[in-house]
Protein backbone atom coordinates (compact mmCIF):
# COMPACT_ATOMS: atom_id res chain seq x y z
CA UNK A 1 0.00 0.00 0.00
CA UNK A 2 2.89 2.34 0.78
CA UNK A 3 4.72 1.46 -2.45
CA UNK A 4 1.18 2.70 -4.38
CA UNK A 5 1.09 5.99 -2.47
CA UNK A 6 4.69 6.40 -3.11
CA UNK A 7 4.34 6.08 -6.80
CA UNK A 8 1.15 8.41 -6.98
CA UNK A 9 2.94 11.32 -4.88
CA UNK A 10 5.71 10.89 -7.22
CA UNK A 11 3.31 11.03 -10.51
CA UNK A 12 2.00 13.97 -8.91
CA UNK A 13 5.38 15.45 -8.33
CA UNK A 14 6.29 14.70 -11.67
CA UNK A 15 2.73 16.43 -13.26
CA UNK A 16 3.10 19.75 -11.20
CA UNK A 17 7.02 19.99 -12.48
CA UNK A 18 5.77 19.40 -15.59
CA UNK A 19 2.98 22.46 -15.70
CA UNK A 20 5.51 24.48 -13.88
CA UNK A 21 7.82 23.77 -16.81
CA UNK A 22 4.66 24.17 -19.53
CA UNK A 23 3.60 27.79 -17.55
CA UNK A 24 7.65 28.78 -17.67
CA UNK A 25 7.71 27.88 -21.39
CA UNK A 26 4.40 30.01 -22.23
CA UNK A 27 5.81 32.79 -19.94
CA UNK A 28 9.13 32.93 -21.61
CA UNK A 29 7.62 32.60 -25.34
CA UNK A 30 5.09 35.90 -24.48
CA UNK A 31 7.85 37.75 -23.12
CA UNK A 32 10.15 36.49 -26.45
CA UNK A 33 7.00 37.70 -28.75
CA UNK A 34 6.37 40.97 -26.62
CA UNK A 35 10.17 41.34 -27.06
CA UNK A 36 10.12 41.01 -30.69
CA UNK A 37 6.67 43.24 -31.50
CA UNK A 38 8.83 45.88 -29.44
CA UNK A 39 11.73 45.51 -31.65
CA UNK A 40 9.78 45.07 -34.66
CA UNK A 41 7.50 48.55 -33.73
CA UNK A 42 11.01 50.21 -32.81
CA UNK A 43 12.57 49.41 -36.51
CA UNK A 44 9.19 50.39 -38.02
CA UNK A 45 9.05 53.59 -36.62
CA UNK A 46 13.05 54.32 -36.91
CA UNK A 47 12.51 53.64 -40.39
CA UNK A 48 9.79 56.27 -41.04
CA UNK A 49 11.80 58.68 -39.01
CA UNK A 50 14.86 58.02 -41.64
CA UNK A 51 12.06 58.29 -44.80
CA UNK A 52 10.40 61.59 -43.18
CA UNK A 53 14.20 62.68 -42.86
CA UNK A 54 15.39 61.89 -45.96
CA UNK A 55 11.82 63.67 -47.66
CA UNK A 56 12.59 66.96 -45.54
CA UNK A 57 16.30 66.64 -47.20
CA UNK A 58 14.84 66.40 -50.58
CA UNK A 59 12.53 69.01 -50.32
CA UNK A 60 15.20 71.37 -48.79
CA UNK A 61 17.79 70.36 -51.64
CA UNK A 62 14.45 71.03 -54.47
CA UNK A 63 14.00 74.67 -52.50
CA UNK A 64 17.75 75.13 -52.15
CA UNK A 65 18.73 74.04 -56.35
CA UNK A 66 15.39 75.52 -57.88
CA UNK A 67 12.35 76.89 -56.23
CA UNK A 68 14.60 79.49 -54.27
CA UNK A 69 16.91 80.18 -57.34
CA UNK A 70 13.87 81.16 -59.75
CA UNK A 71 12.00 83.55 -56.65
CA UNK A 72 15.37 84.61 -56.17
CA UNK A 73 15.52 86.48 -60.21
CA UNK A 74 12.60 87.35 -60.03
CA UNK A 75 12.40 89.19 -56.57
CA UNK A 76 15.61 91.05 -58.18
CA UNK A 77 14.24 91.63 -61.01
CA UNK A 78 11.59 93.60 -59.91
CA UNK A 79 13.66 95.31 -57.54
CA UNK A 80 15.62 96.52 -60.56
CA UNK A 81 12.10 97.78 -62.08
CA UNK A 82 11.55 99.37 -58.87
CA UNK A 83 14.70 101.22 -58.60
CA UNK A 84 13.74 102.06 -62.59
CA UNK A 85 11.06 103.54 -61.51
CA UNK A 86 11.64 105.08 -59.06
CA UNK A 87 14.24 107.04 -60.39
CA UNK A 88 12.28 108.11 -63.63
CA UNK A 89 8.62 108.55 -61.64
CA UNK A 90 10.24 110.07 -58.56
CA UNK A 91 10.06 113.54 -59.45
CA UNK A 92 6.61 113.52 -60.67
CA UNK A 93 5.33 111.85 -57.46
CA UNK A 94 6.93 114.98 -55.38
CA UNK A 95 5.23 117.56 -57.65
CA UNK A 96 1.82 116.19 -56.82
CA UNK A 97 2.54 115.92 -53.23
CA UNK A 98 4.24 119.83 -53.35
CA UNK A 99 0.63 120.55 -55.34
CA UNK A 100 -1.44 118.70 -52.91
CA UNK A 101 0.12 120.97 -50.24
CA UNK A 102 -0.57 123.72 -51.73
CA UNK A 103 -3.57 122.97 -52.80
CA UNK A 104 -4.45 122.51 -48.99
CA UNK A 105 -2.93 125.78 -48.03
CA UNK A 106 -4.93 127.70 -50.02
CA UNK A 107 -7.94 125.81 -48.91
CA UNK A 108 -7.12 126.44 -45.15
CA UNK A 109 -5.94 130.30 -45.63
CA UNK A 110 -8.58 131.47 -48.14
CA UNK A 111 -11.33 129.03 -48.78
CA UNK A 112 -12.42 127.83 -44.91
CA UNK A 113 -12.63 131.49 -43.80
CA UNK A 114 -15.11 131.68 -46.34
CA UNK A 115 -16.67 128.89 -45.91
CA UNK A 116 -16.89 129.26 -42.03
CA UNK A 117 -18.53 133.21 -43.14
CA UNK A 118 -21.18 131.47 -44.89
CA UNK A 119 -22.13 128.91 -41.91
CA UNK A 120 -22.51 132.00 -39.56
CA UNK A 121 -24.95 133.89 -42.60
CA UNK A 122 -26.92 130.76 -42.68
CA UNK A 123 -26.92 130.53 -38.83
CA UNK A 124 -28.23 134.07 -38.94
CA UNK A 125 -31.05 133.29 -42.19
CA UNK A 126 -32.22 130.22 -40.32
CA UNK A 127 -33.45 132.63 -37.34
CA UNK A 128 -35.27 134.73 -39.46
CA UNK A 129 -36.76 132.05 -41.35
CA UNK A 130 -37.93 130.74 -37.93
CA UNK A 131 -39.36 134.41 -37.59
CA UNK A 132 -41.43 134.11 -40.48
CA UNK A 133 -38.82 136.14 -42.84
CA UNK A 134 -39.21 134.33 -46.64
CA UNK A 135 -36.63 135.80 -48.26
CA UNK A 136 -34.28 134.06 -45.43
CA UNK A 137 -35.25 130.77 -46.44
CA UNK A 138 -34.51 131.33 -50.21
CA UNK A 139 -31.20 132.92 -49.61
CA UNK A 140 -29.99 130.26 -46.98
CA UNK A 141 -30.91 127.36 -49.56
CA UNK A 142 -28.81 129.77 -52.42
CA UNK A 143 -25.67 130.23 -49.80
CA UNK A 144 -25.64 126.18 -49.11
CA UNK A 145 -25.72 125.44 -52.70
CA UNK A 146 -22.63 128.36 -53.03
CA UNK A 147 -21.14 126.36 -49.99
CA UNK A 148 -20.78 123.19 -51.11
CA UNK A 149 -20.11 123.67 -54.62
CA UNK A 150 -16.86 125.74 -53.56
CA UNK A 151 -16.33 122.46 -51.03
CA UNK A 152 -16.94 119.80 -53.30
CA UNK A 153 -14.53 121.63 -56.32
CA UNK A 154 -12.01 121.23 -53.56
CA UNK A 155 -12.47 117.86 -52.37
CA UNK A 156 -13.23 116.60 -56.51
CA UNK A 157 -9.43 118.08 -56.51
CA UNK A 158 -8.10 116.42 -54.03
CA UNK A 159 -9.61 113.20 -54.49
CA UNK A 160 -8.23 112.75 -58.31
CA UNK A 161 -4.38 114.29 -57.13
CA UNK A 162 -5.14 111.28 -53.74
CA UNK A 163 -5.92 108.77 -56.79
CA UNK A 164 -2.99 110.15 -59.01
CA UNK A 165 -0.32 109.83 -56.33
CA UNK A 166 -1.70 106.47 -55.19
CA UNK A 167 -1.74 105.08 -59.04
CA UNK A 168 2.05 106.44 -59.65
CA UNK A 169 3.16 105.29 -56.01
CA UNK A 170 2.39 101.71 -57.13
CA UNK A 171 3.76 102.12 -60.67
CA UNK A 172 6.94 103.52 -59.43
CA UNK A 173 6.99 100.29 -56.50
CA UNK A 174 5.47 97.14 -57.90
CA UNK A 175 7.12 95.32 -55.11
CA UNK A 176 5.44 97.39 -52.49
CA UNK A 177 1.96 95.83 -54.04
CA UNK A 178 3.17 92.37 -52.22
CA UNK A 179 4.89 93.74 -49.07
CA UNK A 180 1.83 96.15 -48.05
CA UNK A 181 0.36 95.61 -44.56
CA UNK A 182 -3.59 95.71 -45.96
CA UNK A 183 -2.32 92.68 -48.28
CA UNK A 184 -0.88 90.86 -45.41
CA UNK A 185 -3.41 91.32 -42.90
CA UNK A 186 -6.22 90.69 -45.60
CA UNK A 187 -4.53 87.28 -46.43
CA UNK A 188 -4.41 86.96 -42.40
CA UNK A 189 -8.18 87.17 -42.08
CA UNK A 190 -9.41 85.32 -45.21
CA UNK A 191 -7.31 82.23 -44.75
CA UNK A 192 -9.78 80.15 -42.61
CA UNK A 193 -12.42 81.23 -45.95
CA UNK A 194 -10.14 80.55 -48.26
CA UNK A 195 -9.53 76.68 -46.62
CA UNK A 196 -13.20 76.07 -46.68
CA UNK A 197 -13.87 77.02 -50.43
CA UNK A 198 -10.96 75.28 -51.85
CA UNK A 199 -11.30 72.51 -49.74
CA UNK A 200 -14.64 71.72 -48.67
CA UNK A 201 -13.62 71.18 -45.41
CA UNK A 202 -13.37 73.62 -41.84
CA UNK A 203 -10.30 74.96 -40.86
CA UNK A 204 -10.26 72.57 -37.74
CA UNK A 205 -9.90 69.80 -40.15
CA UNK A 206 -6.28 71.14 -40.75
CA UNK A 207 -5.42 73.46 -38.27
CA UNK A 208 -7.47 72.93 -35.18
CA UNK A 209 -7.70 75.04 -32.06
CA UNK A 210 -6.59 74.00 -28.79
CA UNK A 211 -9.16 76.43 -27.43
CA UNK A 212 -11.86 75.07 -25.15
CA UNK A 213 -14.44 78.03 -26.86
CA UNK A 214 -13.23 77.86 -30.30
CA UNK A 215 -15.55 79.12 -32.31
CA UNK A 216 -17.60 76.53 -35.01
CA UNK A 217 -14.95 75.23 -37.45
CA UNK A 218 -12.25 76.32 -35.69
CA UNK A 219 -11.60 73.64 -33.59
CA UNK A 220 -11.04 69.61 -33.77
CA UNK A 221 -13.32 68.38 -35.73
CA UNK A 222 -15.99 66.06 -34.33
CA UNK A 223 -17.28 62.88 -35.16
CA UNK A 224 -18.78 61.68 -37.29
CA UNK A 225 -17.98 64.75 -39.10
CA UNK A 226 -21.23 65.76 -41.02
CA UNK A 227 -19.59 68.31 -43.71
CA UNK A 228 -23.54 69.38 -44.52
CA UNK A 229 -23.98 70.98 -41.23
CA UNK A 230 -22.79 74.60 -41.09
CA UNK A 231 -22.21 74.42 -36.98
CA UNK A 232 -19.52 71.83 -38.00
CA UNK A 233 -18.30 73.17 -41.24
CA UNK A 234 -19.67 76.61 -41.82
CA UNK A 235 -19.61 78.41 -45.13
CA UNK A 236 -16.85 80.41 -46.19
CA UNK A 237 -18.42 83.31 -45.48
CA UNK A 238 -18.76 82.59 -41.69
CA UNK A 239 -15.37 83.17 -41.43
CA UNK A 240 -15.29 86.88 -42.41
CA UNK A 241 -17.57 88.06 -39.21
CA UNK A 242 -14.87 88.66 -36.80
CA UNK A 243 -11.71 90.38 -36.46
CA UNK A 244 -9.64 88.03 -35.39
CA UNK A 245 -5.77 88.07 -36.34
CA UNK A 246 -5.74 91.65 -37.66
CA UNK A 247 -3.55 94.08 -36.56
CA UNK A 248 -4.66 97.92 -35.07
CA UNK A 249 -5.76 100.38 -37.36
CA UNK A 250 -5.81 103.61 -35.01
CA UNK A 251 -4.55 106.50 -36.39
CA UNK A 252 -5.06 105.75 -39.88
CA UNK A 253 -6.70 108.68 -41.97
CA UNK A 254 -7.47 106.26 -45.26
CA UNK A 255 -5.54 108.33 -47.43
CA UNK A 256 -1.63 107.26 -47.07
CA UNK A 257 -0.90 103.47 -46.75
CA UNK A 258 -0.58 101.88 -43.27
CA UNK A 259 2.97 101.94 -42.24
CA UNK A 260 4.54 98.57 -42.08
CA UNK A 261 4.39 98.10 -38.56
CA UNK A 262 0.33 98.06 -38.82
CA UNK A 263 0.55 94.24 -39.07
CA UNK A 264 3.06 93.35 -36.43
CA UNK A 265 -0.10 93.05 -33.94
CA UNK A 266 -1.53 90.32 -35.86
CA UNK A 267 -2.25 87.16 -34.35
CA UNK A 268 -0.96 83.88 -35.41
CA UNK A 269 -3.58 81.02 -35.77
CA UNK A 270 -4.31 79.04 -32.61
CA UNK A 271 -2.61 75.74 -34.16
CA UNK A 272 0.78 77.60 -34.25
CA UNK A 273 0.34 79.35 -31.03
CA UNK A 274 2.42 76.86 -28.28
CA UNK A 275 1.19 79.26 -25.55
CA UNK A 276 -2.15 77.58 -25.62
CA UNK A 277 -0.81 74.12 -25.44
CA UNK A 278 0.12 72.11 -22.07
CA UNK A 279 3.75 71.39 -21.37
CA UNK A 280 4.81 68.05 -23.14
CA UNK A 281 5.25 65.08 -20.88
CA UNK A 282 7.84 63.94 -23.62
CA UNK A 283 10.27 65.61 -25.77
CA UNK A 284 12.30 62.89 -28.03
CA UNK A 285 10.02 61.22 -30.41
CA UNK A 286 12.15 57.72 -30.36
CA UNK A 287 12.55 57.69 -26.67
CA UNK A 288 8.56 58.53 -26.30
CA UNK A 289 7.70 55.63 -28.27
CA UNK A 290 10.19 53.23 -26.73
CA UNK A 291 8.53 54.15 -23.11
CA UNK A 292 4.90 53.55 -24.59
CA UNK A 293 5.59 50.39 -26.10
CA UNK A 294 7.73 48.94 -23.09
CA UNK A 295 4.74 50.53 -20.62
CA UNK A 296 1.89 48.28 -22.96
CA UNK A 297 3.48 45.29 -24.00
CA UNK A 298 6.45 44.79 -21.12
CA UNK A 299 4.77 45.68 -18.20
CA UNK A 300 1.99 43.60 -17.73
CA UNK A 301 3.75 40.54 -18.69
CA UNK A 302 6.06 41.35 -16.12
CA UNK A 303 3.24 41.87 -13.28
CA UNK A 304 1.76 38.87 -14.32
């Protein structure tokens, strides 16, 4: 009887070092497969890394040996216009400034006394009219007809030697069509429209807003993303309501161009703006996806 129990604790012995030996066989193949999807995911993603670099090289080589060459000319080029023209239509732009000046100085010395005159007359005609004098009437509707044919003959002047100068100023600097702040800060404001006509799609689609109150289109996208719905993707239009991005235009009197520093209060969009965007938890790219993977497939095995 003792040699049977013998022999069955030993069979049993022999069955529990045998699933210990089964469950240390499955452990160490997981950990040799987690091992190798790691290694595999690492390679994978070192090799887009090399193809992204290798595409940025190419592109900065293309810019570099031809698109930079050809802007390049052609920015010179014009410069040489400009400097063309300047020279030759220089002269002629300073005459009809010096005769816009003067043209204002005779207006302040001689015309607006006269014109002030004729506003205290009328002051005085529209009393009497109140009094029941008709006469007053008649000659206070003949004096404002006087008064603002001698004003408009003025400002008809001064509008076509404004419209003059302006035409000349942008014959004489062709490159100052591209570099002008109204250009810049128009292009600012129009962008998000222009995204949605050629595309179809919001400007959250591309760029979106890390804002928690972005405005409709402006941030991520949701989903499903219902392109019909104009909360989600609103018409190009929708995007010329507001202000945003463009620069202050105090002290402007619409008749000389902003100065250049107009636009240096623009905004950039949100998407570019790292202000509005937590601190990273992870700078290196390689090293951040080396941590992930070892956290998901390492880990657990190893707590198991």
């Amino acid at each position: 009887m003792w040699d049977w129990l013998d022999a069955f604790s030993n069979s049993l012995g022999d069955a529990a070092a045998s699933i210990i030996a089964a469950l240390q066989f499955l452990y160490a193949l997981l950990v040799a497969v987690a091992q190798f999807l790691y290694s595999l995911l690492v390679a994978v993603f070192n090799f887009l890394v090399n193809i992204l670099k290798k595409v940025a090289a190419f592109l900065h080589t293309l810019w570099d040996s031809f698109f930079k060459k050809i802007f390049t000319d052609i920015i010179n080029a014009i410069r040489k216009l400009h400097a063309w023209l300047e020279l030759h239509l220089g002269p002629f732009i300073k005459w009809l400034q010096q005769a816009r000046a003067f043209l204002d100085r005779i207006f302040r010395l001689y015309i607006k006394p006269i014109l002030n005159l004729i506003q205290h007359v009328r002051q005085y005609l529209q009393i009497l009219r109140l009094l029941g004098v008709k006469w007053a009437g008649a000659l206070d509707a003949r004096l404002g007809q006087i008064e603002g044919a001698i004003a408009g003959i003025f400002l008809r002047i001064q509008g076509y030697l404004n419209a003059v100068i302006g035409i000349v100023n942008s014959l004489s600097d062709p490159l100052g069509l591209f570099r002008r702040p109204t250009f810049v800060m128009s292009m600012r404001r129009i962008f998000p429209s222009f995204m949605r006509g050629v595309s179809g799609m919001p400007l959250g689609y591309f760029f979106p807003s890390p804002r928690s109150n972005a405005g409709n289109g402006l941030g991520p996208t949701q989903f499903p993303l219902n392109l019909t719905n104009t909360t989600q993707n609103p018409l190009p239009s929708g995007y010329l309501g507001g202000d945003d991005g463009l620069g202050n235009f105090g002290g402007w009197d619409g008749v000389d161009p902003l100065a250049d520093t107009s636009m240096d209060g623009m905004t950039v969009l949100d998407y570019f703006n790292d202000d509005l965007y937590p601190e990273p938890v992870c700078s290196d790219p390689v090293s951040c996806a080396e941590q992930a993977l070892r956290n998901a497939l390492i880990s657990p095995l190893v707590q198991s």
